[in-house]
N, C-alpha and C. Protein backbone atom coordinates (compact mmCIF):
# COMPACT_ATOMS: atom_id res chain seq x y z
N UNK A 1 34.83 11.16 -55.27
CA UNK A 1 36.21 10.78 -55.37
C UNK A 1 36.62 10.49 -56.81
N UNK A 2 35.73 10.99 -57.98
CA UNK A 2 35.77 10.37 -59.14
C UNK A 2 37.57 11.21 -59.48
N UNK A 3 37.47 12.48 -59.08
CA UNK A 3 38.61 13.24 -59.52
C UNK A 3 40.05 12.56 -59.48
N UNK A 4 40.24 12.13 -57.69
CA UNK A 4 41.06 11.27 -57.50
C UNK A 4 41.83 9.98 -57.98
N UNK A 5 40.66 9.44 -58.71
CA UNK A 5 40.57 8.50 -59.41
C UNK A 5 42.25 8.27 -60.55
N UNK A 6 42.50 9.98 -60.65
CA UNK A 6 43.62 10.34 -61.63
C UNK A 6 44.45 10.75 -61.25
N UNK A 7 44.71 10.93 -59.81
CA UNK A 7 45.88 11.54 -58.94
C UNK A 7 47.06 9.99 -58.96
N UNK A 8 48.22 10.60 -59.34
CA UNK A 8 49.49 9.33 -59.34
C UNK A 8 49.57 9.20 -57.93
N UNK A 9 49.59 8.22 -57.45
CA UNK A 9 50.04 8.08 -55.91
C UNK A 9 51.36 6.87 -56.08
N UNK A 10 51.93 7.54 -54.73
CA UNK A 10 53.12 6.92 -54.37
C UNK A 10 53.15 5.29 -54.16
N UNK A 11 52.13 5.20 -53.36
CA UNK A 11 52.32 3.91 -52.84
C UNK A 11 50.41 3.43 -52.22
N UNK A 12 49.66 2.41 -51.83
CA UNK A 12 49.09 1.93 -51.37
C UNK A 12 48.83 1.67 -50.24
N UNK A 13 48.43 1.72 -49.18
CA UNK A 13 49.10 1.37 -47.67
C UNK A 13 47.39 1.34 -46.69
N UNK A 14 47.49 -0.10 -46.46
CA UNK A 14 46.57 -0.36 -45.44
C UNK A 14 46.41 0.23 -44.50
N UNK A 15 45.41 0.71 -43.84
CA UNK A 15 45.08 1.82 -43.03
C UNK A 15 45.82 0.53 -41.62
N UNK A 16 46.16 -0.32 -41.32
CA UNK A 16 46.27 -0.98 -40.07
C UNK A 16 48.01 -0.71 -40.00
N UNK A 17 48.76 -0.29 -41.29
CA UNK A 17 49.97 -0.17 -41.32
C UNK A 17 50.56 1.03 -40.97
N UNK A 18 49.22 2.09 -40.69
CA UNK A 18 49.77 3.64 -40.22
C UNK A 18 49.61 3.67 -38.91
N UNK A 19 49.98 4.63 -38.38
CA UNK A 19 50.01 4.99 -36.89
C UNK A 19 49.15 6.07 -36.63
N UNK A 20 48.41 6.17 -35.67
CA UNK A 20 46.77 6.96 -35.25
C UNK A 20 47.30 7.43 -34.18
N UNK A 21 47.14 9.41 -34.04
CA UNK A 21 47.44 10.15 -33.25
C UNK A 21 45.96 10.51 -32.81
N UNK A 22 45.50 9.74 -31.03
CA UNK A 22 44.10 9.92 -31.06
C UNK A 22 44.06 11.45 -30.81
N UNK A 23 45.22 12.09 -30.15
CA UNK A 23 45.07 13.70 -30.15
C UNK A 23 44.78 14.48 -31.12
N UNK A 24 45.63 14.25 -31.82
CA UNK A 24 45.30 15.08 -33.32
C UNK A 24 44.04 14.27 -34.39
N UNK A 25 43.99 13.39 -33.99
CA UNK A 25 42.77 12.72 -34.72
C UNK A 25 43.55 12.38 -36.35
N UNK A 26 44.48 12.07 -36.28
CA UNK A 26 45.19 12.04 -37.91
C UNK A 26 46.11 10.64 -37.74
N UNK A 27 45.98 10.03 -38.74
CA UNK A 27 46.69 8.96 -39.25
C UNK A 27 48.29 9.39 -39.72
N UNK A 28 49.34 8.78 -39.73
CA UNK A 28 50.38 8.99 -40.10
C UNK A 28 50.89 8.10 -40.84
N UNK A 29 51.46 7.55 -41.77
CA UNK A 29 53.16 6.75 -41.92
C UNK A 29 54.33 7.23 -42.75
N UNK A 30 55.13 6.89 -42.59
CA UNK A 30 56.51 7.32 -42.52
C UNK A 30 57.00 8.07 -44.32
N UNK A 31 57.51 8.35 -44.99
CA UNK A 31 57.62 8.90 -46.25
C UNK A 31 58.90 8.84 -46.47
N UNK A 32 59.30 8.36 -47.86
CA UNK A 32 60.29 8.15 -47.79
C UNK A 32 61.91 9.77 -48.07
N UNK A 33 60.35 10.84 -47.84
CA UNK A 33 61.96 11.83 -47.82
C UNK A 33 61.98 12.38 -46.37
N UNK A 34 61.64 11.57 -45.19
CA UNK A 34 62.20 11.22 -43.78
C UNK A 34 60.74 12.26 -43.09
N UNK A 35 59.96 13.01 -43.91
CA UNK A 35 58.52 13.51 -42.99
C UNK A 35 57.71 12.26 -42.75
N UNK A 36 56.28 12.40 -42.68
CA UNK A 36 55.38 11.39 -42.50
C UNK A 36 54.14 12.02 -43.66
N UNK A 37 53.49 11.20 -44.20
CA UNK A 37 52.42 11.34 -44.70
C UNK A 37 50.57 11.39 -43.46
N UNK A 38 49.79 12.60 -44.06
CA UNK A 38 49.34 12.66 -43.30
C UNK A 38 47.60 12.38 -43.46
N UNK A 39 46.72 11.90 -43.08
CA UNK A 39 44.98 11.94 -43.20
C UNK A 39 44.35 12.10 -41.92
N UNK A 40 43.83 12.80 -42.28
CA UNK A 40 42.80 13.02 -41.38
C UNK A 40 41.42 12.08 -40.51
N UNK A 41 41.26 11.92 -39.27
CA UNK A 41 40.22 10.61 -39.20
C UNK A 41 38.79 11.27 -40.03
N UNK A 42 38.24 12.67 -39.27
CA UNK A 42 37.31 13.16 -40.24
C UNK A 42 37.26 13.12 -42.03
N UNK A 43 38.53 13.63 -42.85
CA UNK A 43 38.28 13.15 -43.92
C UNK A 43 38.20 11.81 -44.35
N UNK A 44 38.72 10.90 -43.57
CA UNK A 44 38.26 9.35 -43.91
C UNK A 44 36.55 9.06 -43.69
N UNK A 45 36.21 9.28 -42.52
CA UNK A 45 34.76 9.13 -42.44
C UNK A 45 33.73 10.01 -43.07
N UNK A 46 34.30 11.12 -43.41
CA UNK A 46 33.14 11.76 -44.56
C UNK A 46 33.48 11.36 -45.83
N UNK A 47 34.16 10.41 -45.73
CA UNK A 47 34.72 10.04 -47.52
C UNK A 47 35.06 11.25 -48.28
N UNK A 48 35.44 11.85 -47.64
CA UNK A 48 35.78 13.47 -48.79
C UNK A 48 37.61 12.64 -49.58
N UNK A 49 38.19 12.00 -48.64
CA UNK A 49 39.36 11.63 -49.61
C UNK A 49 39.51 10.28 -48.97
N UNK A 50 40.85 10.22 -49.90
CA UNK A 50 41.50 8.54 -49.10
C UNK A 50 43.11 8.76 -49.64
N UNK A 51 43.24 9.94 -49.79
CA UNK A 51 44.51 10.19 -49.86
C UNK A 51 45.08 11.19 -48.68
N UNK A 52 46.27 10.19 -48.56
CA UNK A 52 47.23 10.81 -47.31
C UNK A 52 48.43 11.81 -48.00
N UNK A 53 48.58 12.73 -47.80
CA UNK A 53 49.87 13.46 -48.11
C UNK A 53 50.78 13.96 -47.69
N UNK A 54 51.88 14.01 -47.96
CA UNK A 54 53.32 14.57 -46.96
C UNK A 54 53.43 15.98 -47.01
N UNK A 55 53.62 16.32 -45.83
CA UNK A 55 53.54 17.84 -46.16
C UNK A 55 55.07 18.53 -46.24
N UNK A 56 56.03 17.63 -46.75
CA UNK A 56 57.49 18.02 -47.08
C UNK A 56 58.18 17.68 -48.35
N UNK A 57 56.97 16.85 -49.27
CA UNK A 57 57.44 16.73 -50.68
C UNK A 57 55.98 16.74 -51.37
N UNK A 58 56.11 16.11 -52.50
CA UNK A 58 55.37 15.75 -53.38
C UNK A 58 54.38 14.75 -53.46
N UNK A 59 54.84 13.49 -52.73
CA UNK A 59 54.09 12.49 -52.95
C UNK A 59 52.98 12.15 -52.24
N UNK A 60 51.98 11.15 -52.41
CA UNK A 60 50.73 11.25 -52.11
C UNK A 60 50.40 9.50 -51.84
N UNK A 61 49.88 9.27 -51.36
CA UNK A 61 49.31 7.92 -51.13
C UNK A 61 47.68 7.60 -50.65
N UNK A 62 47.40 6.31 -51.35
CA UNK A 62 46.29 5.74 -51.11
C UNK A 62 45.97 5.20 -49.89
N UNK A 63 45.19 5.83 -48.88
CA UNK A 63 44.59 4.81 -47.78
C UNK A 63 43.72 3.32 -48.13
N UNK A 64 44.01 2.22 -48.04
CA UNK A 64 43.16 1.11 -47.97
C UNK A 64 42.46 0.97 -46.67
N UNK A 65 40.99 1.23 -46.60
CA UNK A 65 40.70 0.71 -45.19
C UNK A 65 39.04 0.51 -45.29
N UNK A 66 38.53 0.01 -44.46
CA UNK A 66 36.82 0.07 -44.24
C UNK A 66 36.06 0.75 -43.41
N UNK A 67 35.47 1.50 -44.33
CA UNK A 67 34.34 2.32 -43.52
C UNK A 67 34.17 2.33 -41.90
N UNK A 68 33.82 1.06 -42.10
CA UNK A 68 33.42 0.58 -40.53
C UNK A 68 34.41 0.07 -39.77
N UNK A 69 35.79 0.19 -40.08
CA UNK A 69 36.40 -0.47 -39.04
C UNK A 69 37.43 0.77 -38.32
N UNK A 70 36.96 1.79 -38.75
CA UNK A 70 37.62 3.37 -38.57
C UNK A 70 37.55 3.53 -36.99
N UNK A 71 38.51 4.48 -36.39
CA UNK A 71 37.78 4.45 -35.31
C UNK A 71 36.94 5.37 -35.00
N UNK A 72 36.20 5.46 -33.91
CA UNK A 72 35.39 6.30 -33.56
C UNK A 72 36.09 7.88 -33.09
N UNK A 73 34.92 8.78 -33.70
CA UNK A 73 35.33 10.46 -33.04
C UNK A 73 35.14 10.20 -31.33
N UNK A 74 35.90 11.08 -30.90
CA UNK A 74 35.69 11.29 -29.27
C UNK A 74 34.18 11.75 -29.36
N UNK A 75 33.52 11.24 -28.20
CA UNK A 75 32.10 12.28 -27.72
C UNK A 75 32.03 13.77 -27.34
N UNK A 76 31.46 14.47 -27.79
CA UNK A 76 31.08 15.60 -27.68
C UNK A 76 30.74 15.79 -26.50
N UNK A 77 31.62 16.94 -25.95
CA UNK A 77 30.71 17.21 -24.47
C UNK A 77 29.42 17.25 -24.47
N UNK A 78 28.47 17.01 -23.68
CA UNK A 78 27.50 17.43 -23.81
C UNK A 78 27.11 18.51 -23.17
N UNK A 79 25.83 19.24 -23.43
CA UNK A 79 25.88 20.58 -23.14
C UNK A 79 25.26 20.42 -21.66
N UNK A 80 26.11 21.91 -20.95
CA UNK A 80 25.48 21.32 -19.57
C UNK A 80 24.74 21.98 -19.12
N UNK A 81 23.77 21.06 -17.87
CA UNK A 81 22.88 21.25 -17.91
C UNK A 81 22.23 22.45 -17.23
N UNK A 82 21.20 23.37 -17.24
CA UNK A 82 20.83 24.22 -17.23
C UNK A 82 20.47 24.74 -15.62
N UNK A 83 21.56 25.89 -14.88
CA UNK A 83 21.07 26.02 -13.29
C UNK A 83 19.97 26.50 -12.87
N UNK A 84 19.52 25.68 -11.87
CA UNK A 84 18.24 26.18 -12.01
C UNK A 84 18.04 27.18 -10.87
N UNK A 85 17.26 28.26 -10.92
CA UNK A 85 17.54 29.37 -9.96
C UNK A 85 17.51 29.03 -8.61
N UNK A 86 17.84 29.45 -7.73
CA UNK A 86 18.21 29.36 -6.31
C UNK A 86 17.38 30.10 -5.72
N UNK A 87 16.53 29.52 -4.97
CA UNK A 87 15.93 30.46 -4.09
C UNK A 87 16.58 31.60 -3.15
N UNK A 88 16.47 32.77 -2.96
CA UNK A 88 16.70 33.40 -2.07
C UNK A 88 16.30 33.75 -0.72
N UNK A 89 17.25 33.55 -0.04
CA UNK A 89 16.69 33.69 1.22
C UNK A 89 17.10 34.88 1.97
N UNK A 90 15.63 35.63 2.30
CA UNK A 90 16.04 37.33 3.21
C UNK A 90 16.65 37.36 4.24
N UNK A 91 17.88 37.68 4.20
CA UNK A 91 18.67 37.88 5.41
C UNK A 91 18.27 39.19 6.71
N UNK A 92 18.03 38.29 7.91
CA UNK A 92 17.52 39.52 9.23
C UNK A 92 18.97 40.19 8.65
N UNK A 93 17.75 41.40 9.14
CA UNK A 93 19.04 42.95 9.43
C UNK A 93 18.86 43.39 10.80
C-alpha cells in the first residue's frame, strides 16, 4: 500500500459509517456528486487497498477499519459428495 500512501483522497470514513451489500459483497457510502463510493469486502481482506472509489467522478476515499472486525466471506459450497454406484439389479424377462 506504500503507493497509496500518495493518492489525494476525498475524505476519511470509518468502515461502520458505510453500508454493506452482503450480495454484492461491497461496501458503499454516499458521494457527494449524488453516486456512491465503492470497496470491495475481498479487497479489504487481502489488504490489496483501503481505498473506496466512485465510479461517477473523481474522488476517492480512505476506508478506516480493522482487519478483524470485517465481516466474514459466505462459505463455499462444499463439494458434493461423491455417488456411489448402485447396484444393479437383473430384471426377469
Amino acid at each position: 500500500m506504500a503507493e497509496e500512501e500518495d493518492i489525494a483522497v476525498y475524505d476519511e470514513v470509518e468502515i461502520e459509517d458505510m453500508t454493506f451489500d452482503e450480495t454484492l459483497q461491497i461496501f458503499h457510502y454516499p458521494c457527494p456528486c449524488g453516486d456512491r463510493f465503492e470497496i470491495a469486502l475481498a479487497d479489504l481482506q487481502d489488504e490489496s487497498t483501503d481505498i473506496a472509489v466512485c465510479p461517477s467522478c473523481s474522488l476517492m476515499i480512505r476506508v478506516i477499519f480493522d482487519q478483524d472486525n470485517l465481516p466474514q466471506p459466505p462459505p463455499d459450497d462444499p463439494a458434493p459428495e461423491p455417488i456411489e454406484q448402485q447396484q444393479q439389479v437383473p430384471i426377469a424377462a
